[in-house]
PDB file of N, CA and C in Angstrom:
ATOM      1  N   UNK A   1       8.106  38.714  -5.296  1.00  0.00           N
ATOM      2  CA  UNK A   1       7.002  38.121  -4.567  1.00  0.00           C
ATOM      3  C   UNK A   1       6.249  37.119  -5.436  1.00  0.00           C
ATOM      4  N   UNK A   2       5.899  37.486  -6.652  1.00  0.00           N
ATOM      5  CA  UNK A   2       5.332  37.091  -7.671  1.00  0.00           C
ATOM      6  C   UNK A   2       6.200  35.333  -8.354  1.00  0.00           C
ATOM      7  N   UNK A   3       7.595  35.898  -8.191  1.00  0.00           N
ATOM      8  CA  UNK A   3       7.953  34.464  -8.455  1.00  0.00           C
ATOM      9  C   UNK A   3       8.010  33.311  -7.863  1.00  0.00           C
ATOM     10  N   UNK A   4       8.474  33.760  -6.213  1.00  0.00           N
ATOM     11  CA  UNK A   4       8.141  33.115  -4.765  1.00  0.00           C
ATOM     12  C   UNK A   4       7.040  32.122  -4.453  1.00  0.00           C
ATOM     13  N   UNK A   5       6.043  32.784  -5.293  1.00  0.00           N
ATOM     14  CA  UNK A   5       4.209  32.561  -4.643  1.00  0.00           C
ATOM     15  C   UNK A   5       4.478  31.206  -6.057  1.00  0.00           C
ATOM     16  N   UNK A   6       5.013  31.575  -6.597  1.00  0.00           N
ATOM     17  CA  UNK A   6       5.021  30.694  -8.267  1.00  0.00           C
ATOM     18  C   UNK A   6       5.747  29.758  -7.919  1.00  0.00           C
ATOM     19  N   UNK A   7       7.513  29.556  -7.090  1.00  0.00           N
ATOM     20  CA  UNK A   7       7.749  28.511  -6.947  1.00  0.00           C
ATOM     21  C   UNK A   7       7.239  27.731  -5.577  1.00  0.00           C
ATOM     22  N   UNK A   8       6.611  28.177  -4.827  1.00  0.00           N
ATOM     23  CA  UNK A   8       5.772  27.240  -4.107  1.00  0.00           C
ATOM     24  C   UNK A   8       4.466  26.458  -4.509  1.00  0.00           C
ATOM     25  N   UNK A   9       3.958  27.305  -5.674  1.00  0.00           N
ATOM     26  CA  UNK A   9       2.855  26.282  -6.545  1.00  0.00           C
ATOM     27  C   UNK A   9       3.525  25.045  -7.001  1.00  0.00           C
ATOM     28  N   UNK A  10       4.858  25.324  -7.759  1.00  0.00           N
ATOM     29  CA  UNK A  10       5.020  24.366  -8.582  1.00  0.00           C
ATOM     30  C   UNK A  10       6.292  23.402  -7.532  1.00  0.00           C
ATOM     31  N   UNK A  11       6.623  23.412  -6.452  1.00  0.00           N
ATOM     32  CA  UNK A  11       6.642  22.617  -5.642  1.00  0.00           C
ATOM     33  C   UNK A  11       5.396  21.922  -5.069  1.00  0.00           C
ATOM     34  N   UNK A  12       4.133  22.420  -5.004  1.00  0.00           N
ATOM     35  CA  UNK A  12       3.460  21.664  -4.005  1.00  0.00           C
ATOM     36  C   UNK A  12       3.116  21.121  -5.569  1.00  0.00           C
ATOM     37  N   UNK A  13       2.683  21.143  -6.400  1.00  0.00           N
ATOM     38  CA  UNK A  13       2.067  20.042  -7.865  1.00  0.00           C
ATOM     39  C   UNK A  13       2.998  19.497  -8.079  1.00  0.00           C
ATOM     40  N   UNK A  14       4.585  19.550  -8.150  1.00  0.00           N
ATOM     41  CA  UNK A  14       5.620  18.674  -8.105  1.00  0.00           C
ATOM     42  C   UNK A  14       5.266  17.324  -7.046  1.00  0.00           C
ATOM     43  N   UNK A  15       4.600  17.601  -6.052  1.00  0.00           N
ATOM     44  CA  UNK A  15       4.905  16.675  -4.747  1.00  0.00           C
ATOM     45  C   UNK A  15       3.568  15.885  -4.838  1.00  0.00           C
ATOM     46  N   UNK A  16       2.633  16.579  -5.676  1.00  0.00           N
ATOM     47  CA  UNK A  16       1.452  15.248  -5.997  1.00  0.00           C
ATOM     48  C   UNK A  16       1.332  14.553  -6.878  1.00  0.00           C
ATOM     49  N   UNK A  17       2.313  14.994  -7.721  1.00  0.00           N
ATOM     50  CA  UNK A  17       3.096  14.196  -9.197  1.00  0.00           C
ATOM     51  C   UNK A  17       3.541  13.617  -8.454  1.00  0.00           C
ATOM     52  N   UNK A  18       4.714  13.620  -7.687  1.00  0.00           N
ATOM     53  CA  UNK A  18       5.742  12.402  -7.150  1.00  0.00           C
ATOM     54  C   UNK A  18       4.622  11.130  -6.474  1.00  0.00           C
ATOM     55  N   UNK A  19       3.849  12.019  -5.498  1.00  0.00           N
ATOM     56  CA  UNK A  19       2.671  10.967  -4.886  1.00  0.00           C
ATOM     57  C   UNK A  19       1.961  10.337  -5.524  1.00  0.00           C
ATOM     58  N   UNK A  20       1.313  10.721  -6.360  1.00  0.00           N
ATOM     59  CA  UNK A  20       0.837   9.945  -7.271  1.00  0.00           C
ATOM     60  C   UNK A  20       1.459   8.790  -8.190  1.00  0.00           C
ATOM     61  N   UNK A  21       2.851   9.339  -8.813  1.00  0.00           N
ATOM     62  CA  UNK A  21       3.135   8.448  -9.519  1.00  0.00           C
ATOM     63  C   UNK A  21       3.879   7.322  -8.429  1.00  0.00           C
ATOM     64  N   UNK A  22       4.352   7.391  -7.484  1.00  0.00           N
ATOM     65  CA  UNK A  22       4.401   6.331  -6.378  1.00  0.00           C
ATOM     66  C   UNK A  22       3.238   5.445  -6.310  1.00  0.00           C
ATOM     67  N   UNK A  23       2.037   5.611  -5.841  1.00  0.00           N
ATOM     68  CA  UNK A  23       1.161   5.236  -6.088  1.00  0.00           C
ATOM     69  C   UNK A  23       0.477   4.268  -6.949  1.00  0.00           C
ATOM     70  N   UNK A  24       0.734   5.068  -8.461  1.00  0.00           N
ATOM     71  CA  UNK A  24       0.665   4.589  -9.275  1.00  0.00           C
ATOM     72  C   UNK A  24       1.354   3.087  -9.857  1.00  0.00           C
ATOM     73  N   UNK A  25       2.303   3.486  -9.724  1.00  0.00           N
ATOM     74  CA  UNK A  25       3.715   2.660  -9.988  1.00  0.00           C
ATOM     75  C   UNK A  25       4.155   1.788  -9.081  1.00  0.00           C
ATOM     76  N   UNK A  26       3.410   1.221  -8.069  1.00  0.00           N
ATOM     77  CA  UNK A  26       3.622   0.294  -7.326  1.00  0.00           C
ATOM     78  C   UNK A  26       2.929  -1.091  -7.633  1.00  0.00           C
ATOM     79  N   UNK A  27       4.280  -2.268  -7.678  1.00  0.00           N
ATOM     80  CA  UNK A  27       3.896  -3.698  -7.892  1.00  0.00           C
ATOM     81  C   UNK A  27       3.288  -4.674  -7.106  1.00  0.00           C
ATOM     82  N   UNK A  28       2.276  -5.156  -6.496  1.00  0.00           N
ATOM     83  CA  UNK A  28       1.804  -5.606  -5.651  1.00  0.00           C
ATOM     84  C   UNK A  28       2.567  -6.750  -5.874  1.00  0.00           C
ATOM     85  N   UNK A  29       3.659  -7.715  -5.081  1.00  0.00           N
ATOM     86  CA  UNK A  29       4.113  -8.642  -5.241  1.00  0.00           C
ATOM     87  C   UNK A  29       2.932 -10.124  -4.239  1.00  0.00           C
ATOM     88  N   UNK A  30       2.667 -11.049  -5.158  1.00  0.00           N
ATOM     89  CA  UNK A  30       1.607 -11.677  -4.537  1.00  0.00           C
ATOM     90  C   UNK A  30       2.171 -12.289  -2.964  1.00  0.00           C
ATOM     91  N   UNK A  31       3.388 -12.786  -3.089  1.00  0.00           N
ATOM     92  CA  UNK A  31       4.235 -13.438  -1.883  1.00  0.00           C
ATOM     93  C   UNK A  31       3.765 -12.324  -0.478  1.00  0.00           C
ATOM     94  N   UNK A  32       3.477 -10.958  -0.450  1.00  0.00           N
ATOM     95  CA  UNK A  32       3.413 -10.287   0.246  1.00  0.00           C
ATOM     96  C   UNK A  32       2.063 -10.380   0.363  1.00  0.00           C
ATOM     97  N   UNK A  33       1.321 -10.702  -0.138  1.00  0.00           N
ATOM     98  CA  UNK A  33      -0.066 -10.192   0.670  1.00  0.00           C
ATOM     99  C   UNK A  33      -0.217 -10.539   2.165  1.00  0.00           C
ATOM    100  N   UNK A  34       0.271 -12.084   2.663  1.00  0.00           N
ATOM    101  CA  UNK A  34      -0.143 -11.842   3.823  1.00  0.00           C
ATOM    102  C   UNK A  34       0.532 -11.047   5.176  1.00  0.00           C
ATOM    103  N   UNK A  35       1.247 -10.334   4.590  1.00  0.00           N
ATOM    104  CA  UNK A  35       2.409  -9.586   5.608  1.00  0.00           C
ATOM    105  C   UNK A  35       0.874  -8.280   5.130  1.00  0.00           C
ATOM    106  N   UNK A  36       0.052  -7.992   4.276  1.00  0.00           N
ATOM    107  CA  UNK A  36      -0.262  -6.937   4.227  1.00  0.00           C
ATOM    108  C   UNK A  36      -1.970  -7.432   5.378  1.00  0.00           C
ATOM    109  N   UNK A  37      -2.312  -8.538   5.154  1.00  0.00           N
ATOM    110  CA  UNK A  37      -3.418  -8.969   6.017  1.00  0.00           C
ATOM    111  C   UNK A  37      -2.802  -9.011   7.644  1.00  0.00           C
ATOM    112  N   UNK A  38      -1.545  -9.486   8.163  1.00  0.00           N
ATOM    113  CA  UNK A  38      -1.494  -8.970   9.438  1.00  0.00           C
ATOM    114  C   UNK A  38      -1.379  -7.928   9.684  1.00  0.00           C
ATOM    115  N   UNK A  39      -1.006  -6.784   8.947  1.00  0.00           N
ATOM    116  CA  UNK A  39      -0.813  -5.760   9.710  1.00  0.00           C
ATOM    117  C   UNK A  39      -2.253  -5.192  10.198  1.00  0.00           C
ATOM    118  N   UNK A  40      -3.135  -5.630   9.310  1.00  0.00           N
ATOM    119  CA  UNK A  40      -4.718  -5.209   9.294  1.00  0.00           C
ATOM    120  C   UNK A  40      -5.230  -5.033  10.747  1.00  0.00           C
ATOM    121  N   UNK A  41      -5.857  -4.393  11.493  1.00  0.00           N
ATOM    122  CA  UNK A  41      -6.243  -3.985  12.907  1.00  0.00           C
ATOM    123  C   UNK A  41      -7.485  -5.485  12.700  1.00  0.00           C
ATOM    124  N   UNK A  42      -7.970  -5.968  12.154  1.00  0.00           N
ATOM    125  CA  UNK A  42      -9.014  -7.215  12.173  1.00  0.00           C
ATOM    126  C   UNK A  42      -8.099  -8.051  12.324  1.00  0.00           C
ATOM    127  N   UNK A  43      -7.006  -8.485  11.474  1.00  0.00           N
ATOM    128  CA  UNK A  43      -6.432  -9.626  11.858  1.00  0.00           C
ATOM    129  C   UNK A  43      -6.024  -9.514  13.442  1.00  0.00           C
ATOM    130  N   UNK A  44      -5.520  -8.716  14.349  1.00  0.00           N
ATOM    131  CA  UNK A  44      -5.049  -8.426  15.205  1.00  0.00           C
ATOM    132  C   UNK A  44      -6.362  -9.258  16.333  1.00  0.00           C
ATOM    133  N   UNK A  45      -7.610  -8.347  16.004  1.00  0.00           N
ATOM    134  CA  UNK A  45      -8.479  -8.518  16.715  1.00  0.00           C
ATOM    135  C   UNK A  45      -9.667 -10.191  16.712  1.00  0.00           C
ATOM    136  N   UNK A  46      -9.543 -11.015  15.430  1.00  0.00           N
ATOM    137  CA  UNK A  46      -9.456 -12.162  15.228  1.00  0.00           C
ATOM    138  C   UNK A  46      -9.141 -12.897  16.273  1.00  0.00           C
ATOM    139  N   UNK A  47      -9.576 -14.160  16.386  1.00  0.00           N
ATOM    140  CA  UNK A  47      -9.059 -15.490  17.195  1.00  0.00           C
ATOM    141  C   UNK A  47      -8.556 -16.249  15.762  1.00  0.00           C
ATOM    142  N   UNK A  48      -7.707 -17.399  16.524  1.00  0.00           N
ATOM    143  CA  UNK A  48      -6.620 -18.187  15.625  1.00  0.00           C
ATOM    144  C   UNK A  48      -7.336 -18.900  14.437  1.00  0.00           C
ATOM    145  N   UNK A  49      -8.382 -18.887  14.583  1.00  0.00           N
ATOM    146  CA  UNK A  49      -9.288 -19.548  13.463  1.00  0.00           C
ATOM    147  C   UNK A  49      -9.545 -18.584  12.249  1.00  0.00           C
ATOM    148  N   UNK A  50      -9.635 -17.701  12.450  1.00  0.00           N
ATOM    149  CA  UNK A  50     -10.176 -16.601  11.810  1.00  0.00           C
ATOM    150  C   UNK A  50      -9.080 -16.071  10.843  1.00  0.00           C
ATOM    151  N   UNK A  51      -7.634 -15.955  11.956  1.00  0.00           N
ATOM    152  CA  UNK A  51      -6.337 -15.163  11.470  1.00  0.00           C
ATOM    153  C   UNK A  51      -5.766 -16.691  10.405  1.00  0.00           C
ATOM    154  N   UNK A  52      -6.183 -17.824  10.698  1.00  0.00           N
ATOM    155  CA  UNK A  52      -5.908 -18.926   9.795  1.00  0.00           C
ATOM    156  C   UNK A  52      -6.567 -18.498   8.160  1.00  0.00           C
ATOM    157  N   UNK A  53      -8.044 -18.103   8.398  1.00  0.00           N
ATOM    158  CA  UNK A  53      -8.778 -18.336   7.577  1.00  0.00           C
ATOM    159  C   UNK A  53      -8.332 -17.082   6.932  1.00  0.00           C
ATOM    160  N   UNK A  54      -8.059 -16.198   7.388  1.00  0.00           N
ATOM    161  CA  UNK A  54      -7.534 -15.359   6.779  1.00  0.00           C
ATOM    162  C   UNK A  54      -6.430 -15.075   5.894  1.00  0.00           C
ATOM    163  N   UNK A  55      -5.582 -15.693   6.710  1.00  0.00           N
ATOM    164  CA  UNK A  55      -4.285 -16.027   5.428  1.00  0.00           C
ATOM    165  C   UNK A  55      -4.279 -16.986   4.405  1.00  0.00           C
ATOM    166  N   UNK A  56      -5.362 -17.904   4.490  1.00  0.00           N
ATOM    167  CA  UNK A  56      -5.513 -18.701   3.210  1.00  0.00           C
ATOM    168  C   UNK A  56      -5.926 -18.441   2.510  1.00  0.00           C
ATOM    169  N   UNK A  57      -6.785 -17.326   2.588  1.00  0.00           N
ATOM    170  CA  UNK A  57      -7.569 -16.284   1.836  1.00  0.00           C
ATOM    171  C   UNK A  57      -6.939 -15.515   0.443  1.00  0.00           C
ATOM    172  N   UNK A  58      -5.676 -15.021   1.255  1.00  0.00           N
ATOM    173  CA  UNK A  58      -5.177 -14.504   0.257  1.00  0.00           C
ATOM    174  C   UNK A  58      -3.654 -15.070  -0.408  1.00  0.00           C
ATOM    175  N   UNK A  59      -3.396 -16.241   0.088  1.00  0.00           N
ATOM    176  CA  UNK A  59      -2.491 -17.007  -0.480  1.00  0.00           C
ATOM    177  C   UNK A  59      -2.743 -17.542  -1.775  1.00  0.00           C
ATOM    178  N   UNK A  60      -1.904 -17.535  -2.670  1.00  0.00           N
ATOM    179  CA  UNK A  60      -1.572 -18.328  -4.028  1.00  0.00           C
ATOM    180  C   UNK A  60      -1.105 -19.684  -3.511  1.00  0.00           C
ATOM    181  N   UNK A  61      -1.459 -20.319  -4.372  1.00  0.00           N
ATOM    182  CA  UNK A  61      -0.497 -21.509  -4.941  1.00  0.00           C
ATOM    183  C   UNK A  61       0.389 -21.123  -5.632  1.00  0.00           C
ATOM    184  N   UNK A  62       1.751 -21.379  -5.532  1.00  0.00           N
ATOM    185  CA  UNK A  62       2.522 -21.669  -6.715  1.00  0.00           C
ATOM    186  C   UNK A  62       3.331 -23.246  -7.062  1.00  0.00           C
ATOM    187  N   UNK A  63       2.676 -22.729  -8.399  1.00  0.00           N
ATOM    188  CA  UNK A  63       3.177 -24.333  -8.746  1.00  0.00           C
ATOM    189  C   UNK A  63       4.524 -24.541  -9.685  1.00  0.00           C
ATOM    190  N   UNK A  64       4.890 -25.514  -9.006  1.00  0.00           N
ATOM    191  CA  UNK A  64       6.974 -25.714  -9.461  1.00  0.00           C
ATOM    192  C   UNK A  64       7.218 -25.514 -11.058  1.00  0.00           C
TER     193      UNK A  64
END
């Protein structure tokens, strides 16, 4: 019983290690931000001016 109760502890702290270091360890690639601003429930709810102003917002330049 005793070991049972023990490997379900150290499964569930296994699984917030994994979550976490996911988390952690994720590269925000800049090219993506605005795929991350539409999904946003505001951009949705925006008019075309707004959803413009919005993606320029978080666009880079890159230069050649």
């Amino acid at each position: 019983m005793l070991v049972g109760l023990l490997m379900i502890a150290v499964g569930i702290a296994l699984a917030g290690v994994t979550a976490w270091f996911w988390k952690a360890s994720r590269v925000d690639n800049p090219v993506l931000a605005p795929l991350e601003v539409i999904g946003e429930r505001a951009f949705k709810d925006a008019d075309e001016d707004t959803r413009k102003a919005m993606l320029r917002d978080v666009r880079t330049t890159v230069e050649p």
